[in-house]
Structure formats: C-alpha cells, structure tokens
C-alpha atoms as a PDB file:
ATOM      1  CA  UNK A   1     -15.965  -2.264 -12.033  1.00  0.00           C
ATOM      2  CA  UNK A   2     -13.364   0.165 -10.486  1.00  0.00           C
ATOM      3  CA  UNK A   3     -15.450   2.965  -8.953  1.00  0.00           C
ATOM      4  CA  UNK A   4     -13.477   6.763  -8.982  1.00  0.00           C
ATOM      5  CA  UNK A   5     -14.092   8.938  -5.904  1.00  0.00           C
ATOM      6  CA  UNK A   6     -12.890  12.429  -5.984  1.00  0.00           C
ATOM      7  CA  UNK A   7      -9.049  12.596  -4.994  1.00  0.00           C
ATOM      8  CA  UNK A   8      -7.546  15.363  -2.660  1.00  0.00           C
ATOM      9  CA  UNK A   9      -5.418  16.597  -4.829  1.00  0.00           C
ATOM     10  CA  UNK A  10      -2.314  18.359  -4.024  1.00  0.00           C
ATOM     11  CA  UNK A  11      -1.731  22.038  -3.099  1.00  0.00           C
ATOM     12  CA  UNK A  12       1.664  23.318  -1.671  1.00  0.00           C
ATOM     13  CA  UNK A  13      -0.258  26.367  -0.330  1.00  0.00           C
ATOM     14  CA  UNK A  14      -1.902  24.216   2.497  1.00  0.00           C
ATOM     15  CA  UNK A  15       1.905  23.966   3.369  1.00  0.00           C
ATOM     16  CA  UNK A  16       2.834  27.436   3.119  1.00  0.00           C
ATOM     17  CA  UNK A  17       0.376  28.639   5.307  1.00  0.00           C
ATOM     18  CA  UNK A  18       0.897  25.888   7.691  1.00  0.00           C
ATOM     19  CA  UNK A  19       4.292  27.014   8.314  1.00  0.00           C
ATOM     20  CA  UNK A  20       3.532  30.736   8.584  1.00  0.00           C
ATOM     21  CA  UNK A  21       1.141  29.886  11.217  1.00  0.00           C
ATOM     22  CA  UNK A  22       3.943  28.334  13.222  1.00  0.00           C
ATOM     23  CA  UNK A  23       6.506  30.462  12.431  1.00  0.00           C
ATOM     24  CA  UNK A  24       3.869  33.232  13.788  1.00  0.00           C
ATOM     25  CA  UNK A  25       3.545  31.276  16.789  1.00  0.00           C
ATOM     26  CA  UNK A  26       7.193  30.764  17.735  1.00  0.00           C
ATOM     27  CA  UNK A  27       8.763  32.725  20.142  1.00  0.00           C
ATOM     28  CA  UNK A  28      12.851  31.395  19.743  1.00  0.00           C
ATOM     29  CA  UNK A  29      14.046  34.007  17.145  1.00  0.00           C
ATOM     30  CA  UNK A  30      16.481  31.540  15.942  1.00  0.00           C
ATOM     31  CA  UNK A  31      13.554  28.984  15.049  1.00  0.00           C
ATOM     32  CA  UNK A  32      11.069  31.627  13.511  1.00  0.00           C
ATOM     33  CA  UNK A  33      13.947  32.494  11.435  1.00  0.00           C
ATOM     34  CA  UNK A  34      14.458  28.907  10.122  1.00  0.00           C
ATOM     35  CA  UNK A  35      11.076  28.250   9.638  1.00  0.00           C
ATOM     36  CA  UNK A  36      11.085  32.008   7.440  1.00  0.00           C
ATOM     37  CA  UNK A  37      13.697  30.351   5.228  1.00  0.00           C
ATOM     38  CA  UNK A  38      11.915  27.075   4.703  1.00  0.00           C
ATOM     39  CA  UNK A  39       9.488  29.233   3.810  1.00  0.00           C
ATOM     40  CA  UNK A  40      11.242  31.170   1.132  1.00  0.00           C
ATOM     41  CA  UNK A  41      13.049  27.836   0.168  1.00  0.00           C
ATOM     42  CA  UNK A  42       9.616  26.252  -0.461  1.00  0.00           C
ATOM     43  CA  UNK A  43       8.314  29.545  -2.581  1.00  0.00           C
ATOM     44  CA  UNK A  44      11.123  29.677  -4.603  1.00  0.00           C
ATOM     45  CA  UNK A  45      11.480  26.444  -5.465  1.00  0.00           C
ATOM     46  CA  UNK A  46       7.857  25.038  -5.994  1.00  0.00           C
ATOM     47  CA  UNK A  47       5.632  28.145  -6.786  1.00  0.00           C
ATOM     48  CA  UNK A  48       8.107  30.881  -8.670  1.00  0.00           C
ATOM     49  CA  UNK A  49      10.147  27.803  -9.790  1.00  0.00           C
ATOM     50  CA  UNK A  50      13.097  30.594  -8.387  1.00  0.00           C
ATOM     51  CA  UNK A  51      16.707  27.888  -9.078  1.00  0.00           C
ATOM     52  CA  UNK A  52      18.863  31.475  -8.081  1.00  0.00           C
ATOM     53  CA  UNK A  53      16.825  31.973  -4.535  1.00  0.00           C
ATOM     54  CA  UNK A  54      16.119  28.560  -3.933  1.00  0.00           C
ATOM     55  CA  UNK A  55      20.083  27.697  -4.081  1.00  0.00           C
ATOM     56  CA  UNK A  56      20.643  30.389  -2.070  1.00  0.00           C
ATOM     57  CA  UNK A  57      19.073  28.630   1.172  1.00  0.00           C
ATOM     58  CA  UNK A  58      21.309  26.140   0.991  1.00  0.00           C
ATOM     59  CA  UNK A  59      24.735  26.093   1.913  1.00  0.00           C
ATOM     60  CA  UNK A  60      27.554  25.346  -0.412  1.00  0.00           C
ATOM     61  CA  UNK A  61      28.068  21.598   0.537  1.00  0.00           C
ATOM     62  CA  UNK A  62      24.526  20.979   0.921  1.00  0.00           C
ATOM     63  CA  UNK A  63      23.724  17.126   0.721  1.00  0.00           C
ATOM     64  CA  UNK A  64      20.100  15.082  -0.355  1.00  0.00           C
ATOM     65  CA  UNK A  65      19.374  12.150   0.997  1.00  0.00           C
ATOM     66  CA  UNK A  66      16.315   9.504   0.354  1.00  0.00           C
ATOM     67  CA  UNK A  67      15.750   6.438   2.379  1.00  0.00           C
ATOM     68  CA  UNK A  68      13.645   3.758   2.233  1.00  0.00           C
ATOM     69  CA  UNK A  69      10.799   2.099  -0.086  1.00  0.00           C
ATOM     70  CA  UNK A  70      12.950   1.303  -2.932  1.00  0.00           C
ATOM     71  CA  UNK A  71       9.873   1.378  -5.854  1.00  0.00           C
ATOM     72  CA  UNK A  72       9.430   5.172  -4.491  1.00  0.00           C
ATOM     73  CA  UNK A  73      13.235   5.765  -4.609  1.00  0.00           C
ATOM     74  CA  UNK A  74      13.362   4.368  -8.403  1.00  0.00           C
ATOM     75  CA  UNK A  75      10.093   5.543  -9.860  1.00  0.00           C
ATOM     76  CA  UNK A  76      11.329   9.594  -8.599  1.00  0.00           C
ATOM     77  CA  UNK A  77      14.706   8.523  -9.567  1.00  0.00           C
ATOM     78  CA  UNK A  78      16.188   9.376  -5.658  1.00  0.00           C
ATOM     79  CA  UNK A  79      19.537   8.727  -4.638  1.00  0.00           C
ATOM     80  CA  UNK A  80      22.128  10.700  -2.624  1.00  0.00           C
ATOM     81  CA  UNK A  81      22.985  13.954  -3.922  1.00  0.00           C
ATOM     82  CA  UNK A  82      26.148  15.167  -2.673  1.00  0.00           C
ATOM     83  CA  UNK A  83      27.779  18.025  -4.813  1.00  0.00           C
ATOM     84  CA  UNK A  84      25.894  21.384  -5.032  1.00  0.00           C
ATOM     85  CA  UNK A  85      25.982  21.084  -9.186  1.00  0.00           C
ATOM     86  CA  UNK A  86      23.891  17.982  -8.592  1.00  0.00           C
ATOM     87  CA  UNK A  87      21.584  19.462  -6.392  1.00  0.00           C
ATOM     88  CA  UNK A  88      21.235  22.048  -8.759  1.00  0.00           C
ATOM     89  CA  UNK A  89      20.892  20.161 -11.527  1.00  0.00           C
ATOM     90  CA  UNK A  90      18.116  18.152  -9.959  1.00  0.00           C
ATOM     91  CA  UNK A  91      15.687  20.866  -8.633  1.00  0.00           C
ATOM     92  CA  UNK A  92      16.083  22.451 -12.104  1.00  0.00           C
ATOM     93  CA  UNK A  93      14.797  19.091 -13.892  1.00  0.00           C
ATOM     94  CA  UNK A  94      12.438  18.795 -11.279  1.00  0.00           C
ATOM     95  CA  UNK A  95      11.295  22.430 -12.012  1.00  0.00           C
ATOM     96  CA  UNK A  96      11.236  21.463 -15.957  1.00  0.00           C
ATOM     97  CA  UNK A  97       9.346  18.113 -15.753  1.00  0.00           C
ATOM     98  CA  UNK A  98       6.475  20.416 -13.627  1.00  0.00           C
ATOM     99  CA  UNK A  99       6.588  17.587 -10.849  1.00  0.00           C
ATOM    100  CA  UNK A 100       7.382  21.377  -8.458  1.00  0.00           C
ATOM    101  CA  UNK A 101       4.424  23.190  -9.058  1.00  0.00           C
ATOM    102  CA  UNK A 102       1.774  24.383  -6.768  1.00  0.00           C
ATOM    103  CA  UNK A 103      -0.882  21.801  -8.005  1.00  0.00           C
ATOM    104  CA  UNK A 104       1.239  19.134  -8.129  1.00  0.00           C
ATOM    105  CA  UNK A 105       3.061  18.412  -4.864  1.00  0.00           C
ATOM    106  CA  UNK A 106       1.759  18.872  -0.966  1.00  0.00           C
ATOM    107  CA  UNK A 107       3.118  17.899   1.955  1.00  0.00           C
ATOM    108  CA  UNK A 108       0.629  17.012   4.925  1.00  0.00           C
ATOM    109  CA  UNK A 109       2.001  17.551   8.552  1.00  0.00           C
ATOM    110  CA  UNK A 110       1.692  15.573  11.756  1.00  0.00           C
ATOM    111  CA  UNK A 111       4.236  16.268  13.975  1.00  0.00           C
ATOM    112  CA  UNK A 112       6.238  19.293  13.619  1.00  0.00           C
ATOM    113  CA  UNK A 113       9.441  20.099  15.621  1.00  0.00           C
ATOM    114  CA  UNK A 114      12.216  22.806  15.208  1.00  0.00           C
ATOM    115  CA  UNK A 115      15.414  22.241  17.428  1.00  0.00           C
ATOM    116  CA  UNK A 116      18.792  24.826  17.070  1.00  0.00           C
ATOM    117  CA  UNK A 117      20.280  22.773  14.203  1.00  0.00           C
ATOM    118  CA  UNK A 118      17.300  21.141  12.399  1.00  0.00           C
ATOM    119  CA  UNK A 119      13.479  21.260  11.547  1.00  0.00           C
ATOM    120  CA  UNK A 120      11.729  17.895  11.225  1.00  0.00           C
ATOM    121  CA  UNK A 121       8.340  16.779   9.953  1.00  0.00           C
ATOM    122  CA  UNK A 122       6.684  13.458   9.525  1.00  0.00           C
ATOM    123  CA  UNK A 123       3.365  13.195   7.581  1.00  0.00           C
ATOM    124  CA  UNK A 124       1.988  12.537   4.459  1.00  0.00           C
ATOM    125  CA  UNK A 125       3.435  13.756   0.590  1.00  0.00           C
ATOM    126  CA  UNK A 126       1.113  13.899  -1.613  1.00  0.00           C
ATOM    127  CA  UNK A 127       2.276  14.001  -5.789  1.00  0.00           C
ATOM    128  CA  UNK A 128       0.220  14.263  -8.927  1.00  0.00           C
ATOM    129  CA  UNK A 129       1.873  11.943 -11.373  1.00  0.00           C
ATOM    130  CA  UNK A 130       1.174  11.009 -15.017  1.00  0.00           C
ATOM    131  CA  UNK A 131       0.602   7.291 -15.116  1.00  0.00           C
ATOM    132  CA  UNK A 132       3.127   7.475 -18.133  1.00  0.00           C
ATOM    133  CA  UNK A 133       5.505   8.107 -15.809  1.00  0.00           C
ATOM    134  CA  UNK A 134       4.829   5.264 -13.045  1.00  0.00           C
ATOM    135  CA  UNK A 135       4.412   2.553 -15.859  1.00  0.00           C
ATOM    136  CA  UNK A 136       7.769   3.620 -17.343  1.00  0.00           C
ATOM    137  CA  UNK A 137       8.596   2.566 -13.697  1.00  0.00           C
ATOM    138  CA  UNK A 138       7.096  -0.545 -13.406  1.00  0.00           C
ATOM    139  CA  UNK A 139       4.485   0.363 -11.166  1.00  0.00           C
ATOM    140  CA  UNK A 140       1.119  -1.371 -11.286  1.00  0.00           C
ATOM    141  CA  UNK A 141      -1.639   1.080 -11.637  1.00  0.00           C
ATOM    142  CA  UNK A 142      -4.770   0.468 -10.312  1.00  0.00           C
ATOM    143  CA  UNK A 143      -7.632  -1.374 -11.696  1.00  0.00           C
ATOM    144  CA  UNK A 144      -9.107   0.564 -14.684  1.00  0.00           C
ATOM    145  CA  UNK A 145      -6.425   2.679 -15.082  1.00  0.00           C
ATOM    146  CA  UNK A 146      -4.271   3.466 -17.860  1.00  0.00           C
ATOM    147  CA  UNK A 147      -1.008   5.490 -18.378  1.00  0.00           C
ATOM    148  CA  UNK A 148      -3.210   8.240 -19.965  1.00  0.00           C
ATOM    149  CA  UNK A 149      -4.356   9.244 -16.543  1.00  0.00           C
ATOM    150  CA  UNK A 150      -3.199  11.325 -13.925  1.00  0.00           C
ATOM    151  CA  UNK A 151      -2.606   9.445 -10.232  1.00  0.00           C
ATOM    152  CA  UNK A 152      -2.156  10.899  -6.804  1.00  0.00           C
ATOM    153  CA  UNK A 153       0.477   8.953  -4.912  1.00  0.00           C
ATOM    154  CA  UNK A 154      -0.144   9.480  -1.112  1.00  0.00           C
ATOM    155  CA  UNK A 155       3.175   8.043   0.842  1.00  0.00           C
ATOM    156  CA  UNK A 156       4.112   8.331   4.564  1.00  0.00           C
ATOM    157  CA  UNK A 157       7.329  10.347   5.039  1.00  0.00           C
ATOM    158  CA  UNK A 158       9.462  12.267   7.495  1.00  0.00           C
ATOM    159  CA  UNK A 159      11.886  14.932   6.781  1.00  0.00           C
ATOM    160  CA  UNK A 160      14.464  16.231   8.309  1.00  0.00           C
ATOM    161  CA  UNK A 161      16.329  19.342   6.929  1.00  0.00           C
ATOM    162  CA  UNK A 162      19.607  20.511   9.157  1.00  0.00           C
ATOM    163  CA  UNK A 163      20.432  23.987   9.222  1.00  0.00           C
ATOM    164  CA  UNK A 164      24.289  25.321   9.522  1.00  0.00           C
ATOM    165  CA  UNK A 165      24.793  29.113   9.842  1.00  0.00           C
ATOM    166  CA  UNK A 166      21.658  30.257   9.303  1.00  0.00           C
ATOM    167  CA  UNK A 167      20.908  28.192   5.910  1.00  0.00           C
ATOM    168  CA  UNK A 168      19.425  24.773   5.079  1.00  0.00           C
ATOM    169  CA  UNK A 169      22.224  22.142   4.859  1.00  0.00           C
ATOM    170  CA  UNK A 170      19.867  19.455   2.816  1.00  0.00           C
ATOM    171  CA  UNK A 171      17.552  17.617   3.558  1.00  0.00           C
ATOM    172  CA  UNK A 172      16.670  13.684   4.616  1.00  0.00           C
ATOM    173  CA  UNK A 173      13.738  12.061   3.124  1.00  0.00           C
ATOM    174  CA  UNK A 174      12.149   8.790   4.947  1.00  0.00           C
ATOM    175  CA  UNK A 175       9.729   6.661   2.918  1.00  0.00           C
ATOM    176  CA  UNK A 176       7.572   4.332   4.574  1.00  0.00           C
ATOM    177  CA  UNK A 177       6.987   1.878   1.611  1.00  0.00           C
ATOM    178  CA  UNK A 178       2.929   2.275   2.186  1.00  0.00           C
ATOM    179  CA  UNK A 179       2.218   4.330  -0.925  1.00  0.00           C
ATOM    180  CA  UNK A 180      -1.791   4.906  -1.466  1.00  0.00           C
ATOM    181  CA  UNK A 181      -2.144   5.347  -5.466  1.00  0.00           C
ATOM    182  CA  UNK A 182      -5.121   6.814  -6.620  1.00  0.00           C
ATOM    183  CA  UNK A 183      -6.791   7.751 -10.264  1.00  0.00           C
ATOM    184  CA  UNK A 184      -7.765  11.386 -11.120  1.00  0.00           C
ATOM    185  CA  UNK A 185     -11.479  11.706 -11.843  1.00  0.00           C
END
C-alpha cells in the first residue's frame, strides 16, 4: 500500500522574498541592481505572466541553455535556445501551459553568489506537474499513482544567469539526474 504524506508544494514567493532579502543586504550597487532585475524578471514572468517586461531583461541575443539528466531535459522539452523569437516563443507557451505560475514552480536556494558579470545559484526546483504530462513522457510514476494526479518533481539544479550591460544575457540550467517525484494528496 503506497502511503501519501503531505508534499511541500511549490511557491515562487519563498523565492521572491529570498532575493529581496539579499538584494537588501548587498552593499555593491552593481550587484543589488542585478539581483533588482532578477527580481522583476522573475515577477514578470512567473506571477503577472508579463512576456513584454519579462523580454525586456534580457538582451537581444539572449541564449538558454539546459544540461544534464536527459529524462528531465525531454519530459520539459529543454534544449538550447538561441534566437530571441525562440526564447520568446518558449516563455509564452510556458506561460500558456500554467507550468509559470506562482503555485506551480519554486526554486529552493543553497548557495547564492553574485559576481560583476553573473549571479549563480545551486539548490533545489521544485514543479507541480500533471502526471498526464510525465506519462506522455515516459516517466514511471510512483506506486499508486495515476496520470490523473498531480506530482511534485523535486530535482537538484544550479543556475547560472550572465548579465551584459545591465540586463540578463540567459541563463544555464544544471540538472543533477536525482529527481524526487512525489503524489499530491
């Protein structure tokens, strides 16, 4: 018998006010004002679902890459996204399928560290998924579960997101290959 224990599930706010608590605590100018525009990317694009603002953080040649665990690459569809139209393209169907909502995606920091050209992260993302969409993917849900339920996928990550001139110039995703999936109660 599979026994169901309450999930954390996700909240991009925990985020939010993780980085306004650093960027409050950082005296470089230059670095408080990167970490204000990860902030504004990260409002626009996952809780006002904002294409217009978020696109403006970036700059025009702005470039997405994803390494690592391939079943985490191919069930989120991630590949290299080098041409601004496909960037834009993709956080728009992002924003459409609801996988960039509030409720639905967290990140959970570990280290945190802002240099002149780049902030970087490692931790934990954490995604609400519709077990619909992992089956379609081949992935085997847990015992008991169907494709009718909701799953939190926990996977081990680090980020790195350049800047150039004072906007974000991507960002580099690093999958572990460890995901934790678990069933909403």
């Amino acid at each position: 018998m599979t026994q169901v224990t309450e999930v954390r599930l996700p909240d991009m706010a925990e985020f939010i006010d993780f980085l306004e608590a650093r960027k409050a605590e950082t005296e470089n100018p230059k670095h408080a004002a990167m970490i204000g525009l990860l902030i504004e990317h990260s409002v626009a694009e996952v809780r006002d679902l904002d294409i217009d603002r978020t696109m403006a953080t970036l700059v025009e040649d702005c470039v997405y890459h994803h390494w690592g665990d391939s079943r985490t690459l191919e069930t989120f569809g991630r590949r290299p996204v080098v041409d601004r139209k496909m960037v834009r393209a993709n956080y728009l169907a992002e924003m459409e399928s609801g996988i960039l909502r509030m409720d639905k995606i967290a990140l959970d920091v570990e280290r945190f560290f802002v240099s002149d050209d780049a902030i970087a992260w490692d931790g934990y993302v954490r995604l609400r998924v519709p077990g619909a969409m992992l089956a379609a993917a081949g992935t085997p849900l847990p015992d008991g579960g169907t494709a009718a339920d909701d799953y939190v996928q926990t996977t081990r990550v680090a980020i790195v997101i350049p800047f150039r001139d004072g906007l974000m110039a991507g960002e580099d995703f690093y999958y572990d290959g460890q995901s934790i999936l678990e069933k909403v109660a």
